[in-house]
C-alpha atoms as a PDB file:
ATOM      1  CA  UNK A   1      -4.305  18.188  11.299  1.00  0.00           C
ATOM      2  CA  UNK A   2      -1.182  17.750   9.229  1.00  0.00           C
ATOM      3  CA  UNK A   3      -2.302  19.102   5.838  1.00  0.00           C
ATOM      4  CA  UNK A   4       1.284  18.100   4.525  1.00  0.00           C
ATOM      5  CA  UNK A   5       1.462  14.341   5.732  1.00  0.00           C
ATOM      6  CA  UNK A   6      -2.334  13.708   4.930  1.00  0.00           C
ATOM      7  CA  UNK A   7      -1.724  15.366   1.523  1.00  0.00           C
ATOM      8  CA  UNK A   8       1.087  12.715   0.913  1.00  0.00           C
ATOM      9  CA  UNK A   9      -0.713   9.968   1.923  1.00  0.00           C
ATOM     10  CA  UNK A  10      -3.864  10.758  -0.533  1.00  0.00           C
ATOM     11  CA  UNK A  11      -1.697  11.391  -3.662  1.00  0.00           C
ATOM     12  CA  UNK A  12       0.327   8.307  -2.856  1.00  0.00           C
ATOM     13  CA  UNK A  13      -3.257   6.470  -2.658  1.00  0.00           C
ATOM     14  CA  UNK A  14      -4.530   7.962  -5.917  1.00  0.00           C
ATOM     15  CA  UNK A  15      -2.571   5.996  -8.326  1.00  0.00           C
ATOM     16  CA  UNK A  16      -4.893   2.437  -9.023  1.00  0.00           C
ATOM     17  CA  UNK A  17      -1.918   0.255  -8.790  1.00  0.00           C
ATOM     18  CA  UNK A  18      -1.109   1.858  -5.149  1.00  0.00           C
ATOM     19  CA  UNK A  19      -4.691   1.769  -4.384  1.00  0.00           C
ATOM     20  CA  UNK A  20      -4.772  -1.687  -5.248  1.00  0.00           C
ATOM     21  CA  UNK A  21      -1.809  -2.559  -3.308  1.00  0.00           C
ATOM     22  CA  UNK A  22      -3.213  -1.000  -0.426  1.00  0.00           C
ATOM     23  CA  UNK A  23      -6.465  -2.865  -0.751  1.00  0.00           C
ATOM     24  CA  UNK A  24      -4.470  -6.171  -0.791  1.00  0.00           C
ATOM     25  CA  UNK A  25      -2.172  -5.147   2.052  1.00  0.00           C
ATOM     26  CA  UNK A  26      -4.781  -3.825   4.305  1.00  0.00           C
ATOM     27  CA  UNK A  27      -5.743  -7.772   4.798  1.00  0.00           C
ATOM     28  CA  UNK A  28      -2.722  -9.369   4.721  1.00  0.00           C
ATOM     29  CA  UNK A  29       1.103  -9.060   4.637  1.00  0.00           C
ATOM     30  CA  UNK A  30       2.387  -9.513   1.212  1.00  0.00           C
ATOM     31  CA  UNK A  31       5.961  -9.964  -0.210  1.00  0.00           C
ATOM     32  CA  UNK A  32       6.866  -7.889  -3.396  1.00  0.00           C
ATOM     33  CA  UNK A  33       6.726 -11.157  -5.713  1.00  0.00           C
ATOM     34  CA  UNK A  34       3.037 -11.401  -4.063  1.00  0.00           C
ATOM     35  CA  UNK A  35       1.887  -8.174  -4.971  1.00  0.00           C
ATOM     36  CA  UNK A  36       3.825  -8.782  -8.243  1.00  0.00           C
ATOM     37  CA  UNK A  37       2.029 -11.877  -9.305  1.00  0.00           C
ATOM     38  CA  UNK A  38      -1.230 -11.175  -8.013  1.00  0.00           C
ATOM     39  CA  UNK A  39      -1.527  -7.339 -10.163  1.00  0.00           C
ATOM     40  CA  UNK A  40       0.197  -8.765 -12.896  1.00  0.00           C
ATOM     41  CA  UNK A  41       3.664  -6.130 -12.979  1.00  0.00           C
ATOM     42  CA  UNK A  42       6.751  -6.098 -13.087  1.00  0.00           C
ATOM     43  CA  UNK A  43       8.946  -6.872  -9.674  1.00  0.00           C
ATOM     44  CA  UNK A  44      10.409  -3.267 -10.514  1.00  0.00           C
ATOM     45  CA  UNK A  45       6.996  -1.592 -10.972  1.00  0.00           C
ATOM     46  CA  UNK A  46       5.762  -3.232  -7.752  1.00  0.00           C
ATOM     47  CA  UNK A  47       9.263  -2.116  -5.960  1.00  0.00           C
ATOM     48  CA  UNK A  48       8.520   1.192  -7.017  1.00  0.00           C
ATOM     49  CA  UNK A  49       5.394   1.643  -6.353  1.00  0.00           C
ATOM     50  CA  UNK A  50       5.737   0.198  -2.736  1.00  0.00           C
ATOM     51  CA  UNK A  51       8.655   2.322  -1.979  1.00  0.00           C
ATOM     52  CA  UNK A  52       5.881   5.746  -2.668  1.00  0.00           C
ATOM     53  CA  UNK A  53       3.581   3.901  -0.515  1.00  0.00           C
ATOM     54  CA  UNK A  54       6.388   3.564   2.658  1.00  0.00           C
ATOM     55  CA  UNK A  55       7.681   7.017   2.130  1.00  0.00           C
ATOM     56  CA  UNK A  56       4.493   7.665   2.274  1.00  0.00           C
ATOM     57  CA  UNK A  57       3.479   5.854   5.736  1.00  0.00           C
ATOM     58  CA  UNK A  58       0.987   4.122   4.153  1.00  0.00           C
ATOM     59  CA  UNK A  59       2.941   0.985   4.135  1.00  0.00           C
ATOM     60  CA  UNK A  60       5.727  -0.333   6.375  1.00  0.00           C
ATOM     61  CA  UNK A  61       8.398  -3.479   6.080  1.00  0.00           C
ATOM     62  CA  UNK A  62       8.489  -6.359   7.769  1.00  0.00           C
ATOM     63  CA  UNK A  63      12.029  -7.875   7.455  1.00  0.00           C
ATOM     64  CA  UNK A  64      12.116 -11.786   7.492  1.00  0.00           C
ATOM     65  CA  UNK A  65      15.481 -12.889   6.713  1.00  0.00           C
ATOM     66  CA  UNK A  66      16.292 -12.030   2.819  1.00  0.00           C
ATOM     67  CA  UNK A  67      12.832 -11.287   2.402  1.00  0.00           C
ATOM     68  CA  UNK A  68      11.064  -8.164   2.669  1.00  0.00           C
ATOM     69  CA  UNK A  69       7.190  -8.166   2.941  1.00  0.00           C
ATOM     70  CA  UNK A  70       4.731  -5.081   3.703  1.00  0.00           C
ATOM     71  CA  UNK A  71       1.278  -4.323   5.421  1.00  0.00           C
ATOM     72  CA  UNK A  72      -1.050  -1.202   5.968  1.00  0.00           C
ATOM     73  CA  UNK A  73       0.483   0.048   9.230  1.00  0.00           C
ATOM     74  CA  UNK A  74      -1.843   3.393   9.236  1.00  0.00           C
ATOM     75  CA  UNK A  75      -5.215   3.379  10.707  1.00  0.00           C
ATOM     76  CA  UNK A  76      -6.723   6.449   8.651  1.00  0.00           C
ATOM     77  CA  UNK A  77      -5.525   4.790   5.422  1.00  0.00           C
ATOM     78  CA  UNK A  78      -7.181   1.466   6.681  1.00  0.00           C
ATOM     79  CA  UNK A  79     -10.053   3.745   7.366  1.00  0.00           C
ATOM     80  CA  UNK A  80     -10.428   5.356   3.872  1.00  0.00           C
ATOM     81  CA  UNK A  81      -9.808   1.752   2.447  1.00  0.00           C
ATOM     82  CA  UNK A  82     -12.556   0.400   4.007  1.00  0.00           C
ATOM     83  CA  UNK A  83     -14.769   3.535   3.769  1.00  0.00           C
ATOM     84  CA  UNK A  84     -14.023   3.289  -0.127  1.00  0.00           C
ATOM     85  CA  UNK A  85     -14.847  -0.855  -0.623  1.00  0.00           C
ATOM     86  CA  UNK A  86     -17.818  -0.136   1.505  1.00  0.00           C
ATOM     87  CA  UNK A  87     -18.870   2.552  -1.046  1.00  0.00           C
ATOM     88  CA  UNK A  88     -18.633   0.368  -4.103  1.00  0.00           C
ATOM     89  CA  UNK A  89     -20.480  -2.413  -2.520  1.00  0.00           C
END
């Protein structure tokens, strides 16, 4: 097990606006003026906050011309995700 890379991946997953975007990107592929809109931020808070979920590997790009839009590209986080909605059900 990689104690370092899984440890990344749960603090980048315990802020509730990451956790949120996760939850929104684990079901579909959202721009950054998607997430923006939908959780009610800033385009810079959302930027931010996407950039410590990629470092992380939690999230990756998808490039479509100018536009940049992200999805849940890690099967343990997708995992947790749905572990955790099927918790609070």
């Amino acid at each position: 097990m990689d104690f370092e890379k899984n440890s990344q991946i749960l603090k980048a997953l315990g802020h509730p606006i990451r956790l949120k975007m996760a939850v929104m990107l684990i079901e579909d592929e959202c721009c950054v003026t998607d997430v923006t809109n939908a959780l009610d931020i800033s385009q810079s808070t959302s930027s931010q906050h996407l950039g410590i979920l990629k470092n992380a590997g939690v999230v990756s790009p998808q490039k479509y011309g100018t536009k940049t839009c992200y999805v849940v590209n890690n099967e343990a986080v997708k995992k947790i995700i749905l572990l955790l909605l099927e918790e609070n059900r």
